[in-house]
C-alpha atoms as a PDB file:
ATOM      1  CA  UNK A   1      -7.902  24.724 -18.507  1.00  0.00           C
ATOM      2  CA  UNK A   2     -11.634  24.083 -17.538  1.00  0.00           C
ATOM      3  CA  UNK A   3     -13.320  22.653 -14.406  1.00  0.00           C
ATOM      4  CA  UNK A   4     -13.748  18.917 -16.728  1.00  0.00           C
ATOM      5  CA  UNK A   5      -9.601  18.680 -17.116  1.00  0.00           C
ATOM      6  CA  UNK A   6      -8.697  19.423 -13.465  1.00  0.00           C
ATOM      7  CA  UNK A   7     -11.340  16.929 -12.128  1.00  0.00           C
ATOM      8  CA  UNK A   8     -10.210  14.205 -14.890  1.00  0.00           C
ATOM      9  CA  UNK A   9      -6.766  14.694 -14.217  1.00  0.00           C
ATOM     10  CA  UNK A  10      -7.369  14.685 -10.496  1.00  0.00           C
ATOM     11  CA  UNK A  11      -8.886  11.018 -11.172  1.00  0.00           C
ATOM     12  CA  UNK A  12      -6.657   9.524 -12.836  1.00  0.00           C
ATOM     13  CA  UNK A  13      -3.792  10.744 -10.583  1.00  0.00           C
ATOM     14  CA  UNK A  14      -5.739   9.023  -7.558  1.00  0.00           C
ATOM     15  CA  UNK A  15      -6.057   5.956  -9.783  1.00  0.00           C
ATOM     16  CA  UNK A  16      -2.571   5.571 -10.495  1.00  0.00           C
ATOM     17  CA  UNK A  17      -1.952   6.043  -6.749  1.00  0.00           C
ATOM     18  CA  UNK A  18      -4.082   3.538  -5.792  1.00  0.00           C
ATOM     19  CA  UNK A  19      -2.927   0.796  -8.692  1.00  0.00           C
ATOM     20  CA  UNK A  20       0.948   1.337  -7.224  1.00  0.00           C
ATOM     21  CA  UNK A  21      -0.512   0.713  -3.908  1.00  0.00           C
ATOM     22  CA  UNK A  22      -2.507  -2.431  -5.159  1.00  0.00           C
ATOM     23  CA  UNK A  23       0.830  -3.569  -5.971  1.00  0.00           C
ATOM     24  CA  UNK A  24       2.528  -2.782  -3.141  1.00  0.00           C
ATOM     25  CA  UNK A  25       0.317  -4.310  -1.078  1.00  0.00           C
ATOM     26  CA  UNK A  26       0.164  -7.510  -3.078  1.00  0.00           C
ATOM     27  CA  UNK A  27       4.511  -7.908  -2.238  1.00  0.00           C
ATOM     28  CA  UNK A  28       4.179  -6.594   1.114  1.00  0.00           C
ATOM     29  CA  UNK A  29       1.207  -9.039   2.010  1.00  0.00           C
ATOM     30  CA  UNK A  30       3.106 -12.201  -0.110  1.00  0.00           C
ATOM     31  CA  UNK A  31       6.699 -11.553   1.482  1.00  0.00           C
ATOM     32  CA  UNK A  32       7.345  -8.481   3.978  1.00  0.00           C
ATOM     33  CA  UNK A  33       4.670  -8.302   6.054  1.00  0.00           C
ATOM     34  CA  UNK A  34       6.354 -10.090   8.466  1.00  0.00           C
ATOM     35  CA  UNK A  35       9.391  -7.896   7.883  1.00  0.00           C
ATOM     36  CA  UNK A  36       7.610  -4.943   9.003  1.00  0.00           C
ATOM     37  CA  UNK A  37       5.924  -6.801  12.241  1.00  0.00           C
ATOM     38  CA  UNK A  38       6.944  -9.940  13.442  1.00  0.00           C
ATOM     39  CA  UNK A  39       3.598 -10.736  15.097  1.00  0.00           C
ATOM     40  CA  UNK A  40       2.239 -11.164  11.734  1.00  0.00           C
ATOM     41  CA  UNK A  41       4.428 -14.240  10.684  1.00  0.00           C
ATOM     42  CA  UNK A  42       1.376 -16.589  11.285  1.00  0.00           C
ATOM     43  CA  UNK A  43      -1.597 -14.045  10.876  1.00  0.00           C
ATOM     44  CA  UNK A  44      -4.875 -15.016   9.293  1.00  0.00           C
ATOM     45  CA  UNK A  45      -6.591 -14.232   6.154  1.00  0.00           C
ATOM     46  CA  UNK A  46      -9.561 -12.308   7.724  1.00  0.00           C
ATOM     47  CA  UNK A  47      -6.148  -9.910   9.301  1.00  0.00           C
ATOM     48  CA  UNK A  48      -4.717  -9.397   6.301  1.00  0.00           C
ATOM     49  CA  UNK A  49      -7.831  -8.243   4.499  1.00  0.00           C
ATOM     50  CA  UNK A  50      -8.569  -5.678   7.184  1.00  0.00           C
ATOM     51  CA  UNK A  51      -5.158  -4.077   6.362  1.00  0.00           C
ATOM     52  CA  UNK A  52      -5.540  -3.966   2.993  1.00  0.00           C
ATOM     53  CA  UNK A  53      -7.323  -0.513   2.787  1.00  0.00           C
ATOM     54  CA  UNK A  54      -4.692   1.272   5.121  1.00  0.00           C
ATOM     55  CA  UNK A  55      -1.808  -0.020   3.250  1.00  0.00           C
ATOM     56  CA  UNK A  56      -3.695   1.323  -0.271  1.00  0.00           C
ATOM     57  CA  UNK A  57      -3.760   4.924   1.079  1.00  0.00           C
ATOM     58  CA  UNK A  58      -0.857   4.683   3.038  1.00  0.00           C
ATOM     59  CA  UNK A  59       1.510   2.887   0.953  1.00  0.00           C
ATOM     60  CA  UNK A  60       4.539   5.323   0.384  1.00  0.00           C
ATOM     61  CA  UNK A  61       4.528   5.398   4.423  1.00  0.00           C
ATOM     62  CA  UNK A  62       4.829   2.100   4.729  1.00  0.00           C
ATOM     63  CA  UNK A  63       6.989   1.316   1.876  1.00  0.00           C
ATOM     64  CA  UNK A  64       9.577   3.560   3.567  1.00  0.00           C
ATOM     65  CA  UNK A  65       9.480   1.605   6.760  1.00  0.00           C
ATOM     66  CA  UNK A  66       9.591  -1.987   4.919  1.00  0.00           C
ATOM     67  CA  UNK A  67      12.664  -0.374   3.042  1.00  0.00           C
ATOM     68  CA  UNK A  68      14.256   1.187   6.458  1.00  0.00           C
ATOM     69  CA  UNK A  69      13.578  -2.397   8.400  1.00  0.00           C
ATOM     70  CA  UNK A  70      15.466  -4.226   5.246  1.00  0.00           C
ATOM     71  CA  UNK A  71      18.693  -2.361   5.198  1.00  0.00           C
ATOM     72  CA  UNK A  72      18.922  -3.005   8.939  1.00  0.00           C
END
């Protein structure tokens, strides 16, 4: 395995991480935001585009709180 296959499969491993977080964070923003934090039942647009880059990189944290605030 040569320097070219690591690196490729290294990119397309962060691409697929970041297309399941695009998705995440288009349900999250459309229905659980407010789930997660109450304050942000009437937030703004400008708000929700400024968390748009943390919930890409940290959406497995954040999916396990939206799924630990749902059971309860």
């Amino acid at each position: 395995m040569d320097l070219t296959n690591v690196i490729t499969f290294i990119l397309i491993a962060a691409g697929l991480y970041l297309v399941a977080g695009l998705f995440f964070c288009a349900a999250l923003l459309k229905s659980g935001l407010s789930t997660l934090d109450p304050g942000t039942r009437n937030s703004e647009i400008g708000f929700r585009l400024l968390i748009i880059p943390g919930i890409l990189v940290l959406w497995p944290l954040v999916w396990k709180k939206w799924k630990r605030n749902h059971r309860s």
